[in-house]
PDB file of N, CA and C in Angstrom:
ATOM      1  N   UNK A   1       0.848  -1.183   0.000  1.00  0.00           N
ATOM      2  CA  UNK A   1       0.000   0.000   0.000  1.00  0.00           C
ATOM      3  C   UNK A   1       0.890   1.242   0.000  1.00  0.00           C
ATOM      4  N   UNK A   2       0.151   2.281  -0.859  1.00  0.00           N
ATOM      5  CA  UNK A   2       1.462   3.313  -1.031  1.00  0.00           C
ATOM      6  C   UNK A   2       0.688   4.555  -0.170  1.00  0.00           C
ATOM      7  N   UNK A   3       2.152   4.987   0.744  1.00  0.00           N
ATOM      8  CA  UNK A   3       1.811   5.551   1.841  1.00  0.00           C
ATOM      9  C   UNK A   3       1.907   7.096   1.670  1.00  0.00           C
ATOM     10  N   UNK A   4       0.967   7.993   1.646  1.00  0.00           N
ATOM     11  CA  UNK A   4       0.865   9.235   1.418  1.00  0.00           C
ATOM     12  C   UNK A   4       2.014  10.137   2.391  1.00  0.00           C
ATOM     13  N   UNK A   5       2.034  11.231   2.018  1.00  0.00           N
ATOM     14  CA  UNK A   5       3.005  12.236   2.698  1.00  0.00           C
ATOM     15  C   UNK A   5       1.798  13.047   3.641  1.00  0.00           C
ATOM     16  N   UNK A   6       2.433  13.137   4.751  1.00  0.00           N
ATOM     17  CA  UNK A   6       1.488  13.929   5.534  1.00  0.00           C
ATOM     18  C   UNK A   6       1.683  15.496   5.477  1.00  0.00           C
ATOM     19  N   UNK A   7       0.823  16.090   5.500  1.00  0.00           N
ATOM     20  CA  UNK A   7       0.838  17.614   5.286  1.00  0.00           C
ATOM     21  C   UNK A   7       0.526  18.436   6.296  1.00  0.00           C
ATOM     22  N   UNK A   8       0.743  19.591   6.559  1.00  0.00           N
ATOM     23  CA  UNK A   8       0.569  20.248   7.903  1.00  0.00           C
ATOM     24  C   UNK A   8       0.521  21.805   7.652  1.00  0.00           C
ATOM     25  N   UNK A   9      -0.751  22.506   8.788  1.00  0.00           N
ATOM     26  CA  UNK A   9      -0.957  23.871   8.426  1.00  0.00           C
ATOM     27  C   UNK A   9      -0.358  24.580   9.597  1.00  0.00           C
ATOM     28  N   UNK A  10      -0.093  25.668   9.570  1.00  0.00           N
ATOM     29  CA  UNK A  10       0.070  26.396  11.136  1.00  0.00           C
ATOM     30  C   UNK A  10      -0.292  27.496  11.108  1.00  0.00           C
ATOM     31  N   UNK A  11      -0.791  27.652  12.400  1.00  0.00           N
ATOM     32  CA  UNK A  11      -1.670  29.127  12.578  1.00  0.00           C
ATOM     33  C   UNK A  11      -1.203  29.807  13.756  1.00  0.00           C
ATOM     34  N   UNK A  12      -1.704  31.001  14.088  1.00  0.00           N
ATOM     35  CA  UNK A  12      -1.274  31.556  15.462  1.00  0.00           C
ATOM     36  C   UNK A  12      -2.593  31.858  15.989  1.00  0.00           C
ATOM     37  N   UNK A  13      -3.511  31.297  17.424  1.00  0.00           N
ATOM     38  CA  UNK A  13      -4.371  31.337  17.213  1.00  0.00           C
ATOM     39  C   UNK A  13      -5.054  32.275  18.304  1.00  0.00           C
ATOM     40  N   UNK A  14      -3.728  33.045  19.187  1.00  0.00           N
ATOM     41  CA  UNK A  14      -3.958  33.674  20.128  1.00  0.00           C
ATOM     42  C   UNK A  14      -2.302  34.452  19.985  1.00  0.00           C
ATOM     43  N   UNK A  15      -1.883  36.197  20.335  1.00  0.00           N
ATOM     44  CA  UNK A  15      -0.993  36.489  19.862  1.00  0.00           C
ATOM     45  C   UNK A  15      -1.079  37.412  21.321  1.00  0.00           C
ATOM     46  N   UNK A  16       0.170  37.432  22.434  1.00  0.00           N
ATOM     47  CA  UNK A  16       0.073  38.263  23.348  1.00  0.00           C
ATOM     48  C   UNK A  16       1.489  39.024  23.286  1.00  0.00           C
ATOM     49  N   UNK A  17       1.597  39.686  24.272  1.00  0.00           N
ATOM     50  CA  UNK A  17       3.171  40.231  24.812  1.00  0.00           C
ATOM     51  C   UNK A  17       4.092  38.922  25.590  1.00  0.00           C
ATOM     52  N   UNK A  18       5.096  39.175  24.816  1.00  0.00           N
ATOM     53  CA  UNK A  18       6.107  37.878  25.232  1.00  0.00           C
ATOM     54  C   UNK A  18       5.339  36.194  24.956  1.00  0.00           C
ATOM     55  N   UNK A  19       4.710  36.349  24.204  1.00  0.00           N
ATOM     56  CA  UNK A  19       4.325  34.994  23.818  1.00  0.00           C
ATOM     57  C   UNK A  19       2.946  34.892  23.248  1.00  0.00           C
ATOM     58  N   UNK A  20       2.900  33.640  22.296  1.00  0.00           N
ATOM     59  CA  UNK A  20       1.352  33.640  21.716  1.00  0.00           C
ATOM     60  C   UNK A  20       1.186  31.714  21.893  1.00  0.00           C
ATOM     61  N   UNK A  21       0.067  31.710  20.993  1.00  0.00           N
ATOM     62  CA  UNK A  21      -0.347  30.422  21.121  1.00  0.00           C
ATOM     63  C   UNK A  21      -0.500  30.100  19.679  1.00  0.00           C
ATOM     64  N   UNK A  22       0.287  28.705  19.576  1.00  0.00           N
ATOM     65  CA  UNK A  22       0.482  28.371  17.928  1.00  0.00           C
ATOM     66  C   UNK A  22      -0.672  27.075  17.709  1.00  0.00           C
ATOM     67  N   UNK A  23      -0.854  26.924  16.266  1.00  0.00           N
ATOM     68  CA  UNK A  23      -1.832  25.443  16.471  1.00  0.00           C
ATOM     69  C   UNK A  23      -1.445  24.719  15.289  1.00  0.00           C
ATOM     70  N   UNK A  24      -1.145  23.620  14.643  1.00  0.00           N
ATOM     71  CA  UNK A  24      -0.902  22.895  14.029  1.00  0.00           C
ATOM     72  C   UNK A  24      -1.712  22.283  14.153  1.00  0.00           C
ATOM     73  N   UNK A  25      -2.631  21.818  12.474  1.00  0.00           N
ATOM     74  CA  UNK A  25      -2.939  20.733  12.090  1.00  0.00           C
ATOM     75  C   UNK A  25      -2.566  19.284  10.853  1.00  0.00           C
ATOM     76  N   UNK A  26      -2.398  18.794  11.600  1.00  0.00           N
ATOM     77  CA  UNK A  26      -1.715  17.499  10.546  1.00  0.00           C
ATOM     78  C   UNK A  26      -2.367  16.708   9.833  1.00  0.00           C
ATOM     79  N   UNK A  27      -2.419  16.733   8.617  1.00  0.00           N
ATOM     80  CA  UNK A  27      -3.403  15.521   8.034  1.00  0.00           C
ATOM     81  C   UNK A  27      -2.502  14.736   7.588  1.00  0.00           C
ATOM     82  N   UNK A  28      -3.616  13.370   7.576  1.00  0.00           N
ATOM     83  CA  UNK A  28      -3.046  12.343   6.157  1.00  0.00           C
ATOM     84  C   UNK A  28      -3.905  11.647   5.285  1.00  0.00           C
ATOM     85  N   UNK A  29      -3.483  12.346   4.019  1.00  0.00           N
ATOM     86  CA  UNK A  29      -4.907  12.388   2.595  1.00  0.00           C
ATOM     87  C   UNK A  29      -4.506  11.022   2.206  1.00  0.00           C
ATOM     88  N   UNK A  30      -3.981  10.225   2.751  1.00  0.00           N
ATOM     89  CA  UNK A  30      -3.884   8.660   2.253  1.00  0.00           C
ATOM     90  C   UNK A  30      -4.512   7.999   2.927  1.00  0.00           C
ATOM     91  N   UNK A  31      -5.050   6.335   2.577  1.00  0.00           N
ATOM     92  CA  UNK A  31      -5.765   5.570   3.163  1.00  0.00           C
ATOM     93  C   UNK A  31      -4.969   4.336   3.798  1.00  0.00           C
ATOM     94  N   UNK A  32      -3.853   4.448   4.104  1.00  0.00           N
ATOM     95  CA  UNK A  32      -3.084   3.732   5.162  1.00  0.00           C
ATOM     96  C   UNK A  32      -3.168   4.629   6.351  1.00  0.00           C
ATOM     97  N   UNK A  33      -2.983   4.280   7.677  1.00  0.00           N
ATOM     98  CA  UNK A  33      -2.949   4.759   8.552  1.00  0.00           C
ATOM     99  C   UNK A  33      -1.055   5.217   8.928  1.00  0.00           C
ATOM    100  N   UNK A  34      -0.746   5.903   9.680  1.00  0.00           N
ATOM    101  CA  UNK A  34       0.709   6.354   9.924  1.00  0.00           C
ATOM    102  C   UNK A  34       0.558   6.266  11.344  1.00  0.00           C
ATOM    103  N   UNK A  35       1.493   4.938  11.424  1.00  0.00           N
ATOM    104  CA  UNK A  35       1.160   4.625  13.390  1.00  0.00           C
ATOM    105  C   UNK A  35       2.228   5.557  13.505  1.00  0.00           C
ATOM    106  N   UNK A  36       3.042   6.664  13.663  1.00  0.00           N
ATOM    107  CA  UNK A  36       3.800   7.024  13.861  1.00  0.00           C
ATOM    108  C   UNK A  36       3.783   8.570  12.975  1.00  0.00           C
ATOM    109  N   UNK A  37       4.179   9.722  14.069  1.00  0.00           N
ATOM    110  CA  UNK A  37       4.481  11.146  13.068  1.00  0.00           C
ATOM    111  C   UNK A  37       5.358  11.847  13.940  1.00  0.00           C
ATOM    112  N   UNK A  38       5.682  12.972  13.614  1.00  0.00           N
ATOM    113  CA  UNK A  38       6.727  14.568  13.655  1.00  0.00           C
ATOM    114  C   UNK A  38       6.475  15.514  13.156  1.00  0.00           C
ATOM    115  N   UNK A  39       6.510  16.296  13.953  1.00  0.00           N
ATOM    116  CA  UNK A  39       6.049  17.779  13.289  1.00  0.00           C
ATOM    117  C   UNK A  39       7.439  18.359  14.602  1.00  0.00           C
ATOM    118  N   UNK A  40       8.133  19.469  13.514  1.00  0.00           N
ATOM    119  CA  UNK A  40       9.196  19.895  14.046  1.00  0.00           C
ATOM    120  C   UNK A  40       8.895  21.473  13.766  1.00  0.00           C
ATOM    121  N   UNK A  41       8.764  22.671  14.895  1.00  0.00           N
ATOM    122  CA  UNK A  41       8.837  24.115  14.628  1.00  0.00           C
ATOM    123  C   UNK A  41       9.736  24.519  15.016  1.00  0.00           C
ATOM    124  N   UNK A  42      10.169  25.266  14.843  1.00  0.00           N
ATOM    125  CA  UNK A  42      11.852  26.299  15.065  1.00  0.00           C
ATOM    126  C   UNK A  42      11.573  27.768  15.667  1.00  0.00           C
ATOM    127  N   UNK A  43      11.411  27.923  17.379  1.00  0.00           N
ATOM    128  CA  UNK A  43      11.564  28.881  17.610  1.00  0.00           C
ATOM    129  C   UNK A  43      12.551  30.427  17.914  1.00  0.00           C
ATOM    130  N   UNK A  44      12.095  31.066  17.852  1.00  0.00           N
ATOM    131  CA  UNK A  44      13.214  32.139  18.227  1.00  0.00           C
ATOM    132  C   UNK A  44      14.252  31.650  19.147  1.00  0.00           C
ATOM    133  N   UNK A  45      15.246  32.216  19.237  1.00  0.00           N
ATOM    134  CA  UNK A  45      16.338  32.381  20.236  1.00  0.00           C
ATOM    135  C   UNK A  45      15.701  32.692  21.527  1.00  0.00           C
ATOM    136  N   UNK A  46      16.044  31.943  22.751  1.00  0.00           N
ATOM    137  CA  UNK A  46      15.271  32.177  23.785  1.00  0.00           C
ATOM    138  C   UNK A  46      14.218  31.842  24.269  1.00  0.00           C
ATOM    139  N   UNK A  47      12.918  31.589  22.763  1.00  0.00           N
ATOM    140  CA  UNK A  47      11.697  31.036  23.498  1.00  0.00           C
ATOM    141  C   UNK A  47      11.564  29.720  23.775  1.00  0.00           C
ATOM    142  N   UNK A  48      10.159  29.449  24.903  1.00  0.00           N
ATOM    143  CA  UNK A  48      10.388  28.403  25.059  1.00  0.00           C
ATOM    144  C   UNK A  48       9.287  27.597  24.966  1.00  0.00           C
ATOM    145  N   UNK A  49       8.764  27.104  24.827  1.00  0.00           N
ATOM    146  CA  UNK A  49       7.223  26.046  24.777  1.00  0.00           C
ATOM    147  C   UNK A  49       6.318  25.872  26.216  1.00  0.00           C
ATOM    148  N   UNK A  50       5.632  25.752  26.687  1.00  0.00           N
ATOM    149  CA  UNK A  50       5.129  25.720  27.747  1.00  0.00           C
ATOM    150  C   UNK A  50       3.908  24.408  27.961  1.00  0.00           C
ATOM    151  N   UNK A  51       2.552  24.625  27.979  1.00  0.00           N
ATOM    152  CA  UNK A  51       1.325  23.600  27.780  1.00  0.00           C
ATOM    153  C   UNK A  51       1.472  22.961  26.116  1.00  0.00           C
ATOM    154  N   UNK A  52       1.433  22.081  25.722  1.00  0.00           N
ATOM    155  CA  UNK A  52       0.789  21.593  24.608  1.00  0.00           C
ATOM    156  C   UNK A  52      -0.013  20.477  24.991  1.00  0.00           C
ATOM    157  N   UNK A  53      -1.172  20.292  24.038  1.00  0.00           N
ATOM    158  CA  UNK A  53      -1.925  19.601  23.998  1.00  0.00           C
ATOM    159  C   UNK A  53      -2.190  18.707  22.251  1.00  0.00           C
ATOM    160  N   UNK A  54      -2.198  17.833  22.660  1.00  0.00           N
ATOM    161  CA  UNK A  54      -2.372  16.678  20.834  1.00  0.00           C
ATOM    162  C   UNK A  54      -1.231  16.514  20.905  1.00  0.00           C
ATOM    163  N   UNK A  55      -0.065  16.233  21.240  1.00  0.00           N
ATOM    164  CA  UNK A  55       1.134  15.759  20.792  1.00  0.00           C
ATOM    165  C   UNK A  55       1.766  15.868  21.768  1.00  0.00           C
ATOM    166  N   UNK A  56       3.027  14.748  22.315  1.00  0.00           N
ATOM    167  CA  UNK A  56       4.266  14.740  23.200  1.00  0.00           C
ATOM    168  C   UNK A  56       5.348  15.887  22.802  1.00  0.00           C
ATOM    169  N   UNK A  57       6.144  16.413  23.577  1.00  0.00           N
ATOM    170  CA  UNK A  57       7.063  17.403  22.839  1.00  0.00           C
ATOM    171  C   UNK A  57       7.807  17.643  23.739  1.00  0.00           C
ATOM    172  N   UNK A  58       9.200  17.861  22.515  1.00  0.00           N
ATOM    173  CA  UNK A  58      10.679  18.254  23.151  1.00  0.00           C
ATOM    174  C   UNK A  58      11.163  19.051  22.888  1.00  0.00           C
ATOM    175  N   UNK A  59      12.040  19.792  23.515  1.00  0.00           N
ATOM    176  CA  UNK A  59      12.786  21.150  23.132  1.00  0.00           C
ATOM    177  C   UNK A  59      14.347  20.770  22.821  1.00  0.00           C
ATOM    178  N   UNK A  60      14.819  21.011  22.080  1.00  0.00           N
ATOM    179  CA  UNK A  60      16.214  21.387  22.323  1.00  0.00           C
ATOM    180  C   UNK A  60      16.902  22.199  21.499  1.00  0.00           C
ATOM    181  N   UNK A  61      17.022  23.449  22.804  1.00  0.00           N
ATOM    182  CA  UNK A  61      17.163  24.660  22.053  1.00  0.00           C
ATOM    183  C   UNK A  61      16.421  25.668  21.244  1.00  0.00           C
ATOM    184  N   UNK A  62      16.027  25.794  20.137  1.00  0.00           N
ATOM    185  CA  UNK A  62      14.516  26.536  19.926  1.00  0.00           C
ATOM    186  C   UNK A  62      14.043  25.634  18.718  1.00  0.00           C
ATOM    187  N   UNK A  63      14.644  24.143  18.363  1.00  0.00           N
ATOM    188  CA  UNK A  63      13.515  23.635  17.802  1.00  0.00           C
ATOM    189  C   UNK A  63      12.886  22.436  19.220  1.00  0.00           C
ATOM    190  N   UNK A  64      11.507  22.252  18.678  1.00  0.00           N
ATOM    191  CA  UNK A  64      10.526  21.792  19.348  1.00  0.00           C
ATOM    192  C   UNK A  64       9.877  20.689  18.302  1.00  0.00           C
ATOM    193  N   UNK A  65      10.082  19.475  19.371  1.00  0.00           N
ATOM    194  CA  UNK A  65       9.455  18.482  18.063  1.00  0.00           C
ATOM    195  C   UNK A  65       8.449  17.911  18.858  1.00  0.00           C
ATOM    196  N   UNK A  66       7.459  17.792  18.130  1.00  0.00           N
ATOM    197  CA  UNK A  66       6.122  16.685  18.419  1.00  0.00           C
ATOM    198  C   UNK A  66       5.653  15.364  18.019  1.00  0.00           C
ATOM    199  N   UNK A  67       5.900  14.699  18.896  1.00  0.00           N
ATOM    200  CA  UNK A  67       5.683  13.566  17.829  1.00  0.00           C
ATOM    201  C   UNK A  67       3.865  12.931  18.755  1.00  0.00           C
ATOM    202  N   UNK A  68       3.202  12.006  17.897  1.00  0.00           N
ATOM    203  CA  UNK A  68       2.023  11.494  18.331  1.00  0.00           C
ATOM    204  C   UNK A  68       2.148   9.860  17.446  1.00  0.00           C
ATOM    205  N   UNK A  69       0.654   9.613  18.437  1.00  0.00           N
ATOM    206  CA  UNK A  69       0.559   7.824  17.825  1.00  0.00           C
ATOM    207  C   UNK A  69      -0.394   7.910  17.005  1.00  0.00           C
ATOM    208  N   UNK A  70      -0.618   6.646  16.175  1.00  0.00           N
ATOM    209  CA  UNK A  70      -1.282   6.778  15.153  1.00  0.00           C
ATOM    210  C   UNK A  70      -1.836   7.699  14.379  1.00  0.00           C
ATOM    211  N   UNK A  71      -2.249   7.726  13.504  1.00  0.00           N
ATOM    212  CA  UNK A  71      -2.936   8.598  12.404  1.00  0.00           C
ATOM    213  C   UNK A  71      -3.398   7.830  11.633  1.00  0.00           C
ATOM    214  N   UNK A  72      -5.377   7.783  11.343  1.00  0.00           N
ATOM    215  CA  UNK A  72      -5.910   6.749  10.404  1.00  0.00           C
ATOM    216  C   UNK A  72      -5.664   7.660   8.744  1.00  0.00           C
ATOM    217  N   UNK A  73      -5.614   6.886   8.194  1.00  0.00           N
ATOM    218  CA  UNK A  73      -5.654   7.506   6.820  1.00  0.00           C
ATOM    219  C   UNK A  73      -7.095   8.160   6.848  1.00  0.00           C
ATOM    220  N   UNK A  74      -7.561   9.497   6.120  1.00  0.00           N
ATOM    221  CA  UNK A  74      -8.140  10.133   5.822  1.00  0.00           C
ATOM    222  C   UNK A  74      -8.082  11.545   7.094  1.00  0.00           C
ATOM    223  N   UNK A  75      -7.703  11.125   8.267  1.00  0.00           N
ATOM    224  CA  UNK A  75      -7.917  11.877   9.015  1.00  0.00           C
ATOM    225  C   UNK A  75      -6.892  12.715   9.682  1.00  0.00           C
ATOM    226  N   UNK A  76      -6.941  13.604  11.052  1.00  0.00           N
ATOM    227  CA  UNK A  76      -6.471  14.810  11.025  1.00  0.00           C
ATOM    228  C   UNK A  76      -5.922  14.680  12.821  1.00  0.00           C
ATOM    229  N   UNK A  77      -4.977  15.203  13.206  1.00  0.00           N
ATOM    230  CA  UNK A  77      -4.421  15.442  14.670  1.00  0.00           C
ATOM    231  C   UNK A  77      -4.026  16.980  14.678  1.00  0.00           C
ATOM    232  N   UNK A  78      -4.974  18.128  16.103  1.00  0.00           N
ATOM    233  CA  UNK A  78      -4.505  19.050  16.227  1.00  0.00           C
ATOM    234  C   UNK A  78      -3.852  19.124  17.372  1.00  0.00           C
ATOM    235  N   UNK A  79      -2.354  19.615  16.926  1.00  0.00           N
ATOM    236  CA  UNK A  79      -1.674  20.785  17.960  1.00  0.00           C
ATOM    237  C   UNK A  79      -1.660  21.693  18.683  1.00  0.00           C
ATOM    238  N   UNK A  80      -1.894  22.128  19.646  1.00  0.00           N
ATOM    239  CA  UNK A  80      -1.704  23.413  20.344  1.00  0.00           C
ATOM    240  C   UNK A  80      -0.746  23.786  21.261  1.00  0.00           C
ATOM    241  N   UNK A  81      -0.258  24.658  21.519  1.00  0.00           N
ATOM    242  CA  UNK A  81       1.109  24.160  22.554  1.00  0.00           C
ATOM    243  C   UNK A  81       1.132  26.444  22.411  1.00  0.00           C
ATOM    244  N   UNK A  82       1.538  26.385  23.579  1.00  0.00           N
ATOM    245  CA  UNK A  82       1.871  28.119  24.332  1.00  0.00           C
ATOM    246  C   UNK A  82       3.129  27.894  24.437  1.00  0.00           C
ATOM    247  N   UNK A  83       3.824  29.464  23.427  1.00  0.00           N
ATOM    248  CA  UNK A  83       4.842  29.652  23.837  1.00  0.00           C
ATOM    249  C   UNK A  83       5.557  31.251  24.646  1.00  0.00           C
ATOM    250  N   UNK A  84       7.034  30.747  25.286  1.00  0.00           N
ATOM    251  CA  UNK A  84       6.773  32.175  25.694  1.00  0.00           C
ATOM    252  C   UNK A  84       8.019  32.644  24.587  1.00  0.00           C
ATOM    253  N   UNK A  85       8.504  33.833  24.701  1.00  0.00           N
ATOM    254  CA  UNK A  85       9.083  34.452  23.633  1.00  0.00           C
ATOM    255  C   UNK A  85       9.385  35.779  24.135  1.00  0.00           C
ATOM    256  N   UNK A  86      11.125  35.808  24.528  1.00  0.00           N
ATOM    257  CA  UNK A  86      11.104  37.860  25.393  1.00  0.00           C
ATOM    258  C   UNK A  86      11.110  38.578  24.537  1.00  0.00           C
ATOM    259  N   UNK A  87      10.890  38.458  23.275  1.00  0.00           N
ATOM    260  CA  UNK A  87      10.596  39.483  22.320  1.00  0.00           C
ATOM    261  C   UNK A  87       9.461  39.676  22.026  1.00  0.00           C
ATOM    262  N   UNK A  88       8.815  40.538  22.611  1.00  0.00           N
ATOM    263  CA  UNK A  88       7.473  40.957  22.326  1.00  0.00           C
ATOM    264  C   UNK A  88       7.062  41.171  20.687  1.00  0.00           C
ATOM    265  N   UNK A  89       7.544  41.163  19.923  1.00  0.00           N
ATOM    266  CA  UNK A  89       7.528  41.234  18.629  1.00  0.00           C
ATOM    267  C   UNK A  89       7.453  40.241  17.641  1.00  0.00           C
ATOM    268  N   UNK A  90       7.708  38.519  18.629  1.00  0.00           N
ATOM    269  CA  UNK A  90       7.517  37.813  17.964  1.00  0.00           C
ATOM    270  C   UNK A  90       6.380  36.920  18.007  1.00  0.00           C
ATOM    271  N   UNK A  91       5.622  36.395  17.195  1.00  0.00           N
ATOM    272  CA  UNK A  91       4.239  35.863  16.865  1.00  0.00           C
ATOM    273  C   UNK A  91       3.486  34.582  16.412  1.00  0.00           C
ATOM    274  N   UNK A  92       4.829  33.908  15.970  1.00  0.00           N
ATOM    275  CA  UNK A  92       4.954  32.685  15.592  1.00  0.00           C
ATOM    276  C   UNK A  92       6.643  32.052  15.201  1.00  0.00           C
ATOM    277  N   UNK A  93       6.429  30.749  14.879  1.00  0.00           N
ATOM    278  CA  UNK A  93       7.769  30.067  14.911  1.00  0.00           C
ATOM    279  C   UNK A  93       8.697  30.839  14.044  1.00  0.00           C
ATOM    280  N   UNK A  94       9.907  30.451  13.916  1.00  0.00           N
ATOM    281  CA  UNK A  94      10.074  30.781  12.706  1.00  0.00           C
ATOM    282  C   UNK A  94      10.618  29.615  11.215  1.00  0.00           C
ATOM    283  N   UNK A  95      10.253  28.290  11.674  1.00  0.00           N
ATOM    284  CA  UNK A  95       9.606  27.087  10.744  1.00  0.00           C
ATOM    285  C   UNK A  95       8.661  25.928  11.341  1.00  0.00           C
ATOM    286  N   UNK A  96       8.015  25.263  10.314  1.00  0.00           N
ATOM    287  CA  UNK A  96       7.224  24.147  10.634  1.00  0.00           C
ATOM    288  C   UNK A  96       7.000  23.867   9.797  1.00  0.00           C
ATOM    289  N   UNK A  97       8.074  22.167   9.772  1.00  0.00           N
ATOM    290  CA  UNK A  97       7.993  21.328   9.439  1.00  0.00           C
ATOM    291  C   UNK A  97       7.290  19.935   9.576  1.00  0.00           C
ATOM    292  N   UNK A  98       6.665  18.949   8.254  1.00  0.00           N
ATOM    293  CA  UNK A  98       6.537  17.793   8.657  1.00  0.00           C
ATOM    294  C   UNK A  98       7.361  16.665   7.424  1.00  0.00           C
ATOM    295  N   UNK A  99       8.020  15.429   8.184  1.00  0.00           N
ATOM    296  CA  UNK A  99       8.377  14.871   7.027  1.00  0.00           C
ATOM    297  C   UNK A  99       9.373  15.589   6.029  1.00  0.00           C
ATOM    298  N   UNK A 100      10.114  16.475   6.427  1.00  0.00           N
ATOM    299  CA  UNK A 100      10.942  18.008   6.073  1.00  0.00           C
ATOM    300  C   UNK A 100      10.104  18.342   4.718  1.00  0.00           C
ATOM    301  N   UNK A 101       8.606  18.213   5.079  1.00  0.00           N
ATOM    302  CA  UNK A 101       7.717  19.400   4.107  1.00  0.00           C
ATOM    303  C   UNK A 101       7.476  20.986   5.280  1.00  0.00           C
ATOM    304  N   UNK A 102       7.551  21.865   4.320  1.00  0.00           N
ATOM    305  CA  UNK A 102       6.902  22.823   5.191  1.00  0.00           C
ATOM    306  C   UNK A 102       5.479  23.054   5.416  1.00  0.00           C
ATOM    307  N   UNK A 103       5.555  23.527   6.916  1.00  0.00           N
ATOM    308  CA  UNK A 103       3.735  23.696   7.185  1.00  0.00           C
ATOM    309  C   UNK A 103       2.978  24.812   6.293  1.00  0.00           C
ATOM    310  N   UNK A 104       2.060  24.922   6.088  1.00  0.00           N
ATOM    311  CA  UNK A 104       1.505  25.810   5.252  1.00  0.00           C
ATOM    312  C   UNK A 104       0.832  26.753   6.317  1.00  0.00           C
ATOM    313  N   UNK A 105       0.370  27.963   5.763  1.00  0.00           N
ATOM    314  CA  UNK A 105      -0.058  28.807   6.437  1.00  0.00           C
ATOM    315  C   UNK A 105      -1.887  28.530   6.556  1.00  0.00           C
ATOM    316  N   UNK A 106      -2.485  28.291   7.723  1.00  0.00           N
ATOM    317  CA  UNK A 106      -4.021  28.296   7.850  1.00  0.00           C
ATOM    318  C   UNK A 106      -4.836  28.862   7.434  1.00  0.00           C
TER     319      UNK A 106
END
């Protein structure tokens, strides 16, 4: 069975001083399931990740990777995860990746 590439959007879905709240959604438009995924974002210098929810996650350094279990083919896993950031100026990552595709904008 030939196994689709998973694709991924990212949004910012809350935007404050010194930090906002990012959301990733992951699909997979194939009809195998993907017991296994990654979604990798690249934050600023300094920031740091805080709550996420839909996915396990690690830091090291300012990329942040997520990984989760399964994924049925046709369907979708959302991300959310707060970050903080001492630059008030910044609003979102500055990449997101899946599968080293880039996330698309929401």
């Amino acid at each position: 069975m030939v196994v689709a590439p998973l694709s991924a959007t990212y949004e910012t879905v809350t935007d404050r001083v010194f930090g906002y709240r990012g959301e990733v959604v992951l699909r997979n438009p194939g009809p195998a399931p993907r017991p296994t995924w990654t979604v990798t974002v690249t934050l600023h210098d300094g920031a740091t990740v805080g709550s996420v929810s839909g996915a396990e996650a690690t830091q090291d350094g300012p990329v942040v990777t997520f990984t989760g279990s399964a994924l049925p083919g046709g369907e979708s896993a959302t991300i959310r995860f707060d970050v903080r950031d001492p630059d008030p100026s910044h609003n979102a990552p500055t990449a997101c990746t899946t599968e080293n595709t880039p996330c698309t904008p929401a």
